[in-house]
C-alpha atoms as a PDB file:
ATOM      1  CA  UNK A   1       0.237 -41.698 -50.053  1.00  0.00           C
ATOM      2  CA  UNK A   2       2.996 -39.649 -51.446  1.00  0.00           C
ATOM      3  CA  UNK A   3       3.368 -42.082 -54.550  1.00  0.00           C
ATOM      4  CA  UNK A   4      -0.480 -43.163 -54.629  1.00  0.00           C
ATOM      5  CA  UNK A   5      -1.795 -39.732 -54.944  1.00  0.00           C
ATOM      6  CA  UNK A   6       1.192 -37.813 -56.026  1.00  0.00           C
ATOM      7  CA  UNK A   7       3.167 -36.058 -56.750  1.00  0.00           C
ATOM      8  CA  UNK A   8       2.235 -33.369 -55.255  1.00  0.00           C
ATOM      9  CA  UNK A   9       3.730 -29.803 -55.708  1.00  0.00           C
ATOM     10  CA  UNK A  10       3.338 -28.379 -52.091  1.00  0.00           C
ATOM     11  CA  UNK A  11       2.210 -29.041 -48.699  1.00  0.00           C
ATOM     12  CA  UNK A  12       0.509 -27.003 -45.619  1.00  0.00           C
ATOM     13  CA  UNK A  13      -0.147 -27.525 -42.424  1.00  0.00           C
ATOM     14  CA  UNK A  14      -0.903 -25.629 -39.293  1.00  0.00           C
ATOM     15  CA  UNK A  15       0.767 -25.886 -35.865  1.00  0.00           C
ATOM     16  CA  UNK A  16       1.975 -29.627 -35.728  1.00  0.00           C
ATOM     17  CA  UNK A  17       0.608 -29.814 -38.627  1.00  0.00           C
ATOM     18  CA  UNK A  18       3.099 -26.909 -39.775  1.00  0.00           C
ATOM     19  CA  UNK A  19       5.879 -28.020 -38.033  1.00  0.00           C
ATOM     20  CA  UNK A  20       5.347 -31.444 -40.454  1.00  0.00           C
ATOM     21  CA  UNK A  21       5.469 -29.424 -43.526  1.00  0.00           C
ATOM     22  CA  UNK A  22       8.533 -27.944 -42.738  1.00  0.00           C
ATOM     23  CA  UNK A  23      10.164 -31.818 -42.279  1.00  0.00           C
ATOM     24  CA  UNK A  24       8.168 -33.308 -45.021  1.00  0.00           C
ATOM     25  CA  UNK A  25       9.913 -30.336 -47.231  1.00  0.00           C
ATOM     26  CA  UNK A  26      13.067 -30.718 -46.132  1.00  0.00           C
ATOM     27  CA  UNK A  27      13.025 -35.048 -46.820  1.00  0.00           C
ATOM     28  CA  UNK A  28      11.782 -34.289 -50.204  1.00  0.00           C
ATOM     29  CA  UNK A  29      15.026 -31.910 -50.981  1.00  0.00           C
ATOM     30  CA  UNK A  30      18.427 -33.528 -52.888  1.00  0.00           C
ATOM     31  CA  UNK A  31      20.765 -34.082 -50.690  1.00  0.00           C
ATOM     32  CA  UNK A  32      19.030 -34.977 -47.828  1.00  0.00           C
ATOM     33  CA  UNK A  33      19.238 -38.238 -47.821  1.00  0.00           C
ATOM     34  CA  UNK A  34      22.931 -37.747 -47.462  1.00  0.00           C
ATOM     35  CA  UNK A  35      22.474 -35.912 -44.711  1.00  0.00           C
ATOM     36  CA  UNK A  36      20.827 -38.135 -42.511  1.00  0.00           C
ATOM     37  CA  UNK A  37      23.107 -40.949 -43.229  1.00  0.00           C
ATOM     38  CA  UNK A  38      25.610 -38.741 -42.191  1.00  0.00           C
ATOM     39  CA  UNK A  39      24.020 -37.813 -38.876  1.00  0.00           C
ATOM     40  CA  UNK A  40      23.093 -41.188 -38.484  1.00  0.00           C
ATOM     41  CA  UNK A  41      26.809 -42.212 -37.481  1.00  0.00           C
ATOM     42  CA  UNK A  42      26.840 -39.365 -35.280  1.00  0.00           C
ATOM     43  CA  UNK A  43      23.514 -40.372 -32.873  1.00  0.00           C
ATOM     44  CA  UNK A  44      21.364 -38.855 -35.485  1.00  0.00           C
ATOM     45  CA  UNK A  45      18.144 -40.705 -36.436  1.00  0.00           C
ATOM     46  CA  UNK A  46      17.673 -42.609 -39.597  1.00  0.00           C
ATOM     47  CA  UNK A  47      16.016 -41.562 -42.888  1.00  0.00           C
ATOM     48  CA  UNK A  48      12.461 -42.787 -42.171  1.00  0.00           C
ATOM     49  CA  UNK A  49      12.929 -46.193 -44.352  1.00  0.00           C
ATOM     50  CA  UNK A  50       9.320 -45.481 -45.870  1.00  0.00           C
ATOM     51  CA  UNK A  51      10.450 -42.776 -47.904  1.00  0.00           C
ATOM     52  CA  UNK A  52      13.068 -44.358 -49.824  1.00  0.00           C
ATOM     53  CA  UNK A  53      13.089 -47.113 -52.816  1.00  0.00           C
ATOM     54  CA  UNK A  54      15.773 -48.651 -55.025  1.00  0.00           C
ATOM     55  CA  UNK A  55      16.646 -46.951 -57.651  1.00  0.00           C
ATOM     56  CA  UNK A  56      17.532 -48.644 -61.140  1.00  0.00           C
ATOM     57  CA  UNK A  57      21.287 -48.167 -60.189  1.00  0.00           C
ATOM     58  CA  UNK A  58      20.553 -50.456 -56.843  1.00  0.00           C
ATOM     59  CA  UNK A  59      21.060 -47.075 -54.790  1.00  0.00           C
ATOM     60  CA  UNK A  60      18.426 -46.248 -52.752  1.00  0.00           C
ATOM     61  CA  UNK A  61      16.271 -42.985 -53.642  1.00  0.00           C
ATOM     62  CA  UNK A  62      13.707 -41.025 -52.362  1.00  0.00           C
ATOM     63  CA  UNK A  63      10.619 -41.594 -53.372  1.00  0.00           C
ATOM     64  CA  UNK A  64       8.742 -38.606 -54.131  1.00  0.00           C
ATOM     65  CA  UNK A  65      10.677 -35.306 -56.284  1.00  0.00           C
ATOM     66  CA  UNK A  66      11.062 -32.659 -53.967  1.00  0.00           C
ATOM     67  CA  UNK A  67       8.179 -30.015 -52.919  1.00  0.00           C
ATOM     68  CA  UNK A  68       7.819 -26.913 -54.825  1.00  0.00           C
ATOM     69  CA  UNK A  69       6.958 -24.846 -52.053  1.00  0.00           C
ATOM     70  CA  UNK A  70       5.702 -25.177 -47.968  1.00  0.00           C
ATOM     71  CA  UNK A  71       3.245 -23.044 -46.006  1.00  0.00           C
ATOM     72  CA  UNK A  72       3.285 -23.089 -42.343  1.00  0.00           C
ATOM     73  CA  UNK A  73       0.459 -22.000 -40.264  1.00  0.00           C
ATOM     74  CA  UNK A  74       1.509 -21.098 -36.954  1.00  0.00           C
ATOM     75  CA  UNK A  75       4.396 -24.616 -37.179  1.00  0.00           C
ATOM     76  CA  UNK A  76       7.567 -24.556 -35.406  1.00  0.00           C
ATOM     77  CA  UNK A  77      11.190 -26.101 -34.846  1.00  0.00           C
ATOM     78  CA  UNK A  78      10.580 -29.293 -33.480  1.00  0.00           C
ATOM     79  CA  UNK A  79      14.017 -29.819 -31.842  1.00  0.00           C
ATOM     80  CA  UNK A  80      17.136 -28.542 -31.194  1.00  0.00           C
ATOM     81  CA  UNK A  81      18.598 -31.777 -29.947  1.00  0.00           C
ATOM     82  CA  UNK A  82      21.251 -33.499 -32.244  1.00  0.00           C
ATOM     83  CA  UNK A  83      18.891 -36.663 -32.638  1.00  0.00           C
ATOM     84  CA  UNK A  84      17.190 -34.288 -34.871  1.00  0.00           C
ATOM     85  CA  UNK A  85      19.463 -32.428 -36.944  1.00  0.00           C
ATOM     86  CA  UNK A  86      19.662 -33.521 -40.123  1.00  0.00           C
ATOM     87  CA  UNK A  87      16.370 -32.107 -40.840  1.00  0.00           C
ATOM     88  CA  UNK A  88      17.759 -28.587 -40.728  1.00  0.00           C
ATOM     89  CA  UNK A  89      21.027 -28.959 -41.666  1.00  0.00           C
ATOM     90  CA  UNK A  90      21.828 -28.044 -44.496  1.00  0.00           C
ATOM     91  CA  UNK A  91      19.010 -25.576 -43.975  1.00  0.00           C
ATOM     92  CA  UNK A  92      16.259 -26.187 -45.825  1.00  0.00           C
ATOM     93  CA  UNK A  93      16.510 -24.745 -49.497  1.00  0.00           C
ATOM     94  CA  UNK A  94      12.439 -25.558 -50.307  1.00  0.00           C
ATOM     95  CA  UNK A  95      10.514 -22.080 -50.456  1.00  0.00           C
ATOM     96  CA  UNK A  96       8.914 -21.929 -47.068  1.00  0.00           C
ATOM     97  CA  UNK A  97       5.717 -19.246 -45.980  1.00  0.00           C
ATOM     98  CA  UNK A  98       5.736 -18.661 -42.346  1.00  0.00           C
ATOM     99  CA  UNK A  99       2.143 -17.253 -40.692  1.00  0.00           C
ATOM    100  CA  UNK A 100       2.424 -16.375 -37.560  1.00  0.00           C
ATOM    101  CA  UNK A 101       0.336 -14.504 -35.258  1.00  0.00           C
ATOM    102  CA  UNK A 102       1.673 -11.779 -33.283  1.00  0.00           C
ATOM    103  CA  UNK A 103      -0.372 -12.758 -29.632  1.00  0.00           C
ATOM    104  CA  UNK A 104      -0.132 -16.676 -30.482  1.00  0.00           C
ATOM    105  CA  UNK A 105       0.115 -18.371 -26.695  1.00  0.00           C
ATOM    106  CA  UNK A 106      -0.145 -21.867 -27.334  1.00  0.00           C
ATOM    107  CA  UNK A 107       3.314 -21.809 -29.614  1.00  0.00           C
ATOM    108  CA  UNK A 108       5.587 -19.009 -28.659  1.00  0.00           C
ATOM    109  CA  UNK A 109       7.778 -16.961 -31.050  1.00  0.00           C
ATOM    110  CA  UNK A 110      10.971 -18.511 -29.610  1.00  0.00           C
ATOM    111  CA  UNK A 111      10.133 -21.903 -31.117  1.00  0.00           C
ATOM    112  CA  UNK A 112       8.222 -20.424 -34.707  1.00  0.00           C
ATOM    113  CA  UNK A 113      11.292 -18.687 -35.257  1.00  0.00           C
ATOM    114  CA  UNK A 114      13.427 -21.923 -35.009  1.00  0.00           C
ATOM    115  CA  UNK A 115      11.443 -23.437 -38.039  1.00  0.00           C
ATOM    116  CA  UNK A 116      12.075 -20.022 -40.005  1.00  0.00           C
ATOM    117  CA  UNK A 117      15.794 -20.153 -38.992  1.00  0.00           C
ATOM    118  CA  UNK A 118      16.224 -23.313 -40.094  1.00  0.00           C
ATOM    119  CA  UNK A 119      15.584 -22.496 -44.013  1.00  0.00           C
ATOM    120  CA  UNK A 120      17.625 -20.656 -46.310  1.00  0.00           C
ATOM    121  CA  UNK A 121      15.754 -18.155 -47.745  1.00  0.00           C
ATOM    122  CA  UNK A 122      14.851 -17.244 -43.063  1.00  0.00           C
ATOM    123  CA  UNK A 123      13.048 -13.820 -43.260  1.00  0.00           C
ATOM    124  CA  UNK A 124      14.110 -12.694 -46.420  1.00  0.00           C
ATOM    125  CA  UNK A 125      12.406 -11.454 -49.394  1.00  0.00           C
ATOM    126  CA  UNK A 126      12.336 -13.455 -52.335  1.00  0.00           C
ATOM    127  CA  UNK A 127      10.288 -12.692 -56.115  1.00  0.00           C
ATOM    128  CA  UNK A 128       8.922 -10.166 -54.228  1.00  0.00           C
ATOM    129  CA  UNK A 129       7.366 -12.348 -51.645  1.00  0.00           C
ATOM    130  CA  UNK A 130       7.890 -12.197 -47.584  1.00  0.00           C
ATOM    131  CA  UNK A 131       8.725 -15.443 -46.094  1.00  0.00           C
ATOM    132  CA  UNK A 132       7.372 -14.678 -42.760  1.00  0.00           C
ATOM    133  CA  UNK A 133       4.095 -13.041 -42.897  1.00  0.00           C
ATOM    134  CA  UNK A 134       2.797 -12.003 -39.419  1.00  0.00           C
ATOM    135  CA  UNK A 135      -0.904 -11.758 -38.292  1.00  0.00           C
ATOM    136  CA  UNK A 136      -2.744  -9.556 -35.056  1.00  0.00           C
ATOM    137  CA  UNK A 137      -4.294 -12.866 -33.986  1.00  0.00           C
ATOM    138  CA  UNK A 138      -3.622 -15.894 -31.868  1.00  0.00           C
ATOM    139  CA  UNK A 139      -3.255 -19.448 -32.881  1.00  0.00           C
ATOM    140  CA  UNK A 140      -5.113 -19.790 -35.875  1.00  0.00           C
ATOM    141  CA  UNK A 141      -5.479 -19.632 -39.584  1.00  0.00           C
ATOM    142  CA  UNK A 142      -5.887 -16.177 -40.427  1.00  0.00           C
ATOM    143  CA  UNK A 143      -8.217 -16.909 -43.525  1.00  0.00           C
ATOM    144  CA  UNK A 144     -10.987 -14.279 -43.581  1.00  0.00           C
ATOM    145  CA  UNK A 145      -8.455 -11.434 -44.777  1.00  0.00           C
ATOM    146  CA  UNK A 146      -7.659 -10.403 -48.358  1.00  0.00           C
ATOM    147  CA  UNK A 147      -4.111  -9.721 -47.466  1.00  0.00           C
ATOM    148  CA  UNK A 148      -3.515 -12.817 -45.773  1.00  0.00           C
ATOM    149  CA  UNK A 149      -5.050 -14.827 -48.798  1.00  0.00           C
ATOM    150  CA  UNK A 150      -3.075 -12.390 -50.934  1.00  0.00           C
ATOM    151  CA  UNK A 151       0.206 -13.590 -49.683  1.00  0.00           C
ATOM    152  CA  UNK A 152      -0.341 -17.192 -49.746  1.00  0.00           C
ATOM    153  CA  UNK A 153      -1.268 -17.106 -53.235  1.00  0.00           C
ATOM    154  CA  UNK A 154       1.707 -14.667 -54.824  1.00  0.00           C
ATOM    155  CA  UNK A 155       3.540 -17.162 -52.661  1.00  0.00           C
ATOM    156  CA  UNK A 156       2.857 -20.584 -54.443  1.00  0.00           C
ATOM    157  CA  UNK A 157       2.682 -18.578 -58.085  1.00  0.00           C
ATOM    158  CA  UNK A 158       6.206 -17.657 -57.080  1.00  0.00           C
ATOM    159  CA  UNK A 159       7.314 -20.978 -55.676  1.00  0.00           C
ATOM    160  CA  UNK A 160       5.234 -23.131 -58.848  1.00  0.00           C
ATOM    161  CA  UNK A 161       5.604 -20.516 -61.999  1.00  0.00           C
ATOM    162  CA  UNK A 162       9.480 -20.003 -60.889  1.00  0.00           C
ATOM    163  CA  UNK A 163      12.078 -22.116 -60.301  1.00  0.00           C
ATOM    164  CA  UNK A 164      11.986 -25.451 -57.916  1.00  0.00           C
ATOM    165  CA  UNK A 165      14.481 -26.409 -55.346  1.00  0.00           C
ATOM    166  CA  UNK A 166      16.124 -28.842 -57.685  1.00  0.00           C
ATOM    167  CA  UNK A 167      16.637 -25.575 -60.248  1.00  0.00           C
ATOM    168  CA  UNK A 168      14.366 -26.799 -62.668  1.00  0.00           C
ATOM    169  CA  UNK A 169      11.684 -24.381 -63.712  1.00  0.00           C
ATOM    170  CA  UNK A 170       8.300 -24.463 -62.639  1.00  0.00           C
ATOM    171  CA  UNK A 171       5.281 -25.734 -64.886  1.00  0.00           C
ATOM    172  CA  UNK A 172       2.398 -23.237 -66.830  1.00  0.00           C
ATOM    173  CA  UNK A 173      -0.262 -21.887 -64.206  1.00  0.00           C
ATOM    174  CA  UNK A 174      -2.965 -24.019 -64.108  1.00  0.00           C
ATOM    175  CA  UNK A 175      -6.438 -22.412 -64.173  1.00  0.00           C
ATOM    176  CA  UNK A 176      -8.634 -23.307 -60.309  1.00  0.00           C
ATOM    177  CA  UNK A 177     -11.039 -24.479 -62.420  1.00  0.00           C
ATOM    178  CA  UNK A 178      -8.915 -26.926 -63.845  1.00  0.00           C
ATOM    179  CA  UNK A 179      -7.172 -28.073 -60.592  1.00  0.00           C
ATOM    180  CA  UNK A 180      -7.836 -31.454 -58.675  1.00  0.00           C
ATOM    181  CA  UNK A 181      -9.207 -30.240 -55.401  1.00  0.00           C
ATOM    182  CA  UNK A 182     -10.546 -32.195 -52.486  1.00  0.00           C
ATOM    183  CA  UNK A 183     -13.428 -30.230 -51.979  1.00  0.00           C
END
């Protein structure tokens, strides 16, 4: 799908769901790659072999140019065990949104804050923007609320209109009207 339909500037997802945008971000990133193959010799798993083609040097590449930005809806860390590793380390450099919700029972804070841990720019601040925005709900998408709506979208303008993980910067805004949407 990623080369069918893309490329594709970002991706969001919401518990699992969010935990997966965090990885799919993080396979997308230069360097990556690397890492695995390191971890790979040390018990780590492989780079998923889907992801990859040859490039015209023979070398094999990724696929897909890495994501502009990630939003996670209440996602998480998915593992601490080495087997796993190489997806958050090196941290991951693509601009990550964290929503959480402040009485969220069915994935606790412990494991959210793993995913936010596990990329460079953690808690911070960056453009302006907070990386970990934190709702007075439970486990779910806190979408009825200006502010909440607010921050996702001064989030992508950042992460699209500035510069990309790669260091390259980011293309003219595009108009909603003028966007392909699936709805």
């Amino acid at each position: 799908m990623l080369v069918a339909e893309g490329p594709f500037d970002g991706v969001m997802g919401f518990s699992q769901g969010g935990a997966f945008a965090g990885l799919v971000a993080s396979l997308l990133e230069p360097g990556r790659l690397e890492a695995f193959q390191k971890a790979e010799k040390n018990g780590g798993m492989p780079f998923p072999a889907s992801l990859l083609k040859k490039g015209s040097d023979g070398k094999e590449e990724v696929i897909h140019p890495p994501m502009k930005f990630a939003v996670s809806y209440s996602g998480f860390g998915i593992s601490t065990q080495p087997l796993y590793a190489a997806f958050y380390e090196p941290k991951i450099q693509t601009p990550l949104l964290h929503f959480l919700g402040s009485v969220d029972t069915v994935v606790s804070e412990e494991r959210s804050m793993k995913l936010v841990h596990a990329c460079a720019s953690g808690q911070g601040v960056q453009g302006g923007v907070a990386r970990v925005v934190t709702h007075p709900g439970g486990h779910f998408v806190p979408a009825s609320n200006k502010q909440y709506a607010g921050a996702l979208i001064a989030f992508i303008r950042e992460a699209v209109n500035g510069s990309a993980p790669d260091g390259t910067k980011g293309s003219k805004e595009e108009s909603a009207e003028d966007m392909d949407m699936p709805f």
